[in-house]
N, C-alpha and C. Protein backbone atom coordinates (compact mmCIF):
# COMPACT_ATOMS: atom_id res chain seq x y z
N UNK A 1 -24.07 19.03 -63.04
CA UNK A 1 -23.87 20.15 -62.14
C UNK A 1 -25.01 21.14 -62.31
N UNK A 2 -25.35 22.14 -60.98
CA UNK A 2 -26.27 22.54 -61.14
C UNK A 2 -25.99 24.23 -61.94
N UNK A 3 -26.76 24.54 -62.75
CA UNK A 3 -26.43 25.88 -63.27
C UNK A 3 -27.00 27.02 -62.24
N UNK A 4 -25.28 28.24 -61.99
CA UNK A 4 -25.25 29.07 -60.85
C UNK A 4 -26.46 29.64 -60.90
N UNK A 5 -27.12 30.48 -61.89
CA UNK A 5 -28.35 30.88 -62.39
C UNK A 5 -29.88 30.32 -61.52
N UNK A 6 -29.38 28.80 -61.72
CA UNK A 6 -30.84 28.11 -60.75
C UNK A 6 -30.68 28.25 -59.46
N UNK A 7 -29.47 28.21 -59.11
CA UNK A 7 -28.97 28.37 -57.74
C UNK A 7 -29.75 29.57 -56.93
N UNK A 8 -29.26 30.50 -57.39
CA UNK A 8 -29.56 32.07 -57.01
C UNK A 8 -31.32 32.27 -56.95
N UNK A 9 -31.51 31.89 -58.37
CA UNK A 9 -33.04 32.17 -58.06
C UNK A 9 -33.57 31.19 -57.02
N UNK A 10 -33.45 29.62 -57.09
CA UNK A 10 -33.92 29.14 -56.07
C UNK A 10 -33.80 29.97 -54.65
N UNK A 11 -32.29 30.34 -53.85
CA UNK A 11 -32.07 30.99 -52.57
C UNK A 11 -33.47 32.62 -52.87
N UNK A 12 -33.52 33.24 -53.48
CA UNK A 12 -34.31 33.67 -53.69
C UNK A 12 -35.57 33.73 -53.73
N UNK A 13 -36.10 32.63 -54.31
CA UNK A 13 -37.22 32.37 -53.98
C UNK A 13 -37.34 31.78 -52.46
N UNK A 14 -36.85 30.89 -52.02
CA UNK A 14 -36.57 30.41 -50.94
C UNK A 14 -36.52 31.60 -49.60
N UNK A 15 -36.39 32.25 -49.68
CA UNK A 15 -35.68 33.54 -48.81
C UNK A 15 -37.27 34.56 -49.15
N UNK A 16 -37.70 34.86 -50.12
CA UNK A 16 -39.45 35.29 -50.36
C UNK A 16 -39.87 34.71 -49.62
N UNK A 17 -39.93 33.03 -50.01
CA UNK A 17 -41.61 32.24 -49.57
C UNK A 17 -41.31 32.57 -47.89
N UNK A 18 -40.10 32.52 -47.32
CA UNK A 18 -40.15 32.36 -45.72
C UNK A 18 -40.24 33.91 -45.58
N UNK A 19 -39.54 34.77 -46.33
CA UNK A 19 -40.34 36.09 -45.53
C UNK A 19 -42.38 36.30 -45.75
N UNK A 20 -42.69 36.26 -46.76
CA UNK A 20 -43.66 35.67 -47.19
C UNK A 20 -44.99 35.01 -46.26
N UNK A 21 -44.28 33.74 -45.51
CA UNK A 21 -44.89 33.00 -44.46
C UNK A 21 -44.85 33.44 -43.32
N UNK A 22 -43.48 34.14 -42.60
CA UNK A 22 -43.76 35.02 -41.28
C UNK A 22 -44.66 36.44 -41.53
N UNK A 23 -44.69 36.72 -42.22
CA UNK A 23 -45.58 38.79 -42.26
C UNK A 23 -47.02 37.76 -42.42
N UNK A 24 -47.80 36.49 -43.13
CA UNK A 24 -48.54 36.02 -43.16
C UNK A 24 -48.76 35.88 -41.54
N UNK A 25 -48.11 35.09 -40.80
CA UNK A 25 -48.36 34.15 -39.19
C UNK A 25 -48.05 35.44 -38.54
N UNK A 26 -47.50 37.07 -38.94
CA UNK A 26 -47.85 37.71 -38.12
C UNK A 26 -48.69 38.66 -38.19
N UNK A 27 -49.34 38.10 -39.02
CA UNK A 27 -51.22 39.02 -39.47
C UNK A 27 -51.79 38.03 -38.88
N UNK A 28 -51.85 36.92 -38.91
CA UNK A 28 -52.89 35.91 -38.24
C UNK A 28 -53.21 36.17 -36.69
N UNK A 29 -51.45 36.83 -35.76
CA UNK A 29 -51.57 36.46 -34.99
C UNK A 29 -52.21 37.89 -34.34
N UNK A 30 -51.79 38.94 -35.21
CA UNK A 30 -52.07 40.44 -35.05
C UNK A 30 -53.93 39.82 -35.24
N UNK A 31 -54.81 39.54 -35.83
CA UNK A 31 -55.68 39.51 -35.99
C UNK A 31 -56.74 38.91 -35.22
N UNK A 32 -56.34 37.60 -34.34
CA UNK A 32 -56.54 36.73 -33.61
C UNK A 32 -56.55 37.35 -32.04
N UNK A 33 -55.80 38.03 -32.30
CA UNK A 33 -55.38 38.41 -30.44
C UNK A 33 -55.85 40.47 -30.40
N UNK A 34 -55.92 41.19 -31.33
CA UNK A 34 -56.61 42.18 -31.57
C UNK A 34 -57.87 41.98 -31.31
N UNK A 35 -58.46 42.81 -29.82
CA UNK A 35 -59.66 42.88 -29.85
C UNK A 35 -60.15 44.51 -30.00
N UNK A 36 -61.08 45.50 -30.36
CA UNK A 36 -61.00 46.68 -30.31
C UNK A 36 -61.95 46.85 -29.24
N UNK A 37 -61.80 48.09 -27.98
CA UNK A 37 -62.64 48.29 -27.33
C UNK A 37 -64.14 47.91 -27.05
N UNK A 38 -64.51 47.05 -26.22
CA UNK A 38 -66.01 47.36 -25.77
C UNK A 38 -66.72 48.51 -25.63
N UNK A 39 -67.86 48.76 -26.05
CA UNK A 39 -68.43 49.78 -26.24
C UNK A 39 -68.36 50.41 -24.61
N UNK A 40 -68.84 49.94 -23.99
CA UNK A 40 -68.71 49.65 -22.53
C UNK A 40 -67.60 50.10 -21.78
N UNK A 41 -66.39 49.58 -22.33
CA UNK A 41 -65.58 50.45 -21.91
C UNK A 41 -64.75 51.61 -21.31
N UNK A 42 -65.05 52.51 -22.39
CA UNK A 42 -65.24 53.96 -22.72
C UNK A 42 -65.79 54.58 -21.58
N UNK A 43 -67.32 54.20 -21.20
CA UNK A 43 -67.98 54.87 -20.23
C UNK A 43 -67.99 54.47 -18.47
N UNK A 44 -66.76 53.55 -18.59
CA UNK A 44 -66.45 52.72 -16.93
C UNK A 44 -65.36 53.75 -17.12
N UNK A 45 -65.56 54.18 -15.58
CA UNK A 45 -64.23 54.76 -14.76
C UNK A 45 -62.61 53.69 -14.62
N UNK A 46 -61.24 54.16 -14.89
CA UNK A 46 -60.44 53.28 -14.92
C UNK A 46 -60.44 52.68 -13.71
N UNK A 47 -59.33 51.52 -12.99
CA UNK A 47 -59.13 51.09 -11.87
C UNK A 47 -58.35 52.24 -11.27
N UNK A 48 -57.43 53.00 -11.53
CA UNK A 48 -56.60 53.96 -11.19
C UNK A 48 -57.48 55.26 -10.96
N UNK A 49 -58.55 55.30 -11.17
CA UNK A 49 -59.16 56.36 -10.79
C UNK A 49 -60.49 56.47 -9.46
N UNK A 50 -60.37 54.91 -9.17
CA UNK A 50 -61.54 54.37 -8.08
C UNK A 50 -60.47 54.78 -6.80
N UNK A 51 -61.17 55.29 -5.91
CA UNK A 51 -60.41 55.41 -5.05
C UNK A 51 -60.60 54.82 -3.74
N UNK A 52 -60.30 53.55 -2.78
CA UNK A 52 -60.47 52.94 -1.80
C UNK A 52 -59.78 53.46 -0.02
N UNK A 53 -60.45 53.54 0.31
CA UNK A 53 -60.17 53.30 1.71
C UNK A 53 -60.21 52.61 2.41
N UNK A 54 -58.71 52.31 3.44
CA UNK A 54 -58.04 51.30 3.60
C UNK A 54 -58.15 51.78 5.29
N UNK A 55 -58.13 51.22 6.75
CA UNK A 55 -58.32 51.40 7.66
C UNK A 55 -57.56 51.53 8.60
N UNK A 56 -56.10 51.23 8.91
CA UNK A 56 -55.49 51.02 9.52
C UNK A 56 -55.30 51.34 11.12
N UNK A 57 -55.18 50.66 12.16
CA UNK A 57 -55.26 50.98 13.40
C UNK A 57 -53.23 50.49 13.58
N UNK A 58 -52.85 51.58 14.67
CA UNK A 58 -51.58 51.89 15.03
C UNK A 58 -51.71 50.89 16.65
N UNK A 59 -52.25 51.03 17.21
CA UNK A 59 -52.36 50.71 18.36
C UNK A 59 -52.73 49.46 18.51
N UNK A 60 -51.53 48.44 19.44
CA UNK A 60 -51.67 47.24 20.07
C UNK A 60 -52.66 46.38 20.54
């Protein structure tokens, strides 16, 4: 039989390594898909601030 003692620490350890492995795969993914601004950026006007005119005729 197994002693309760090994039990516990195993679920324990077990229950670490997988928190452990997700905060790992969610730095990878934070890191991977994080890009920081183009310098470039910064100095372009947004899309919300371009302003277009549109033409519309009412008449048949």
């Amino acid at each position: 039989m197994i002693n309760p003692a090994l039990v516990i620490a195993l679920v324990i350890l077990g229950w670490g390594s997988a928190a452990v492995a997700m905060l790992w795969g969610l730095l990878r993914v934070i890191r991977h898909h994080y890009q920081g601004l183009p310098p470039q950026a910064e100095s372009r006007p947004s899309p919300r601030s371009e302003r277009h005119e549109v033409k519309v005729s009412l008449s048949a």
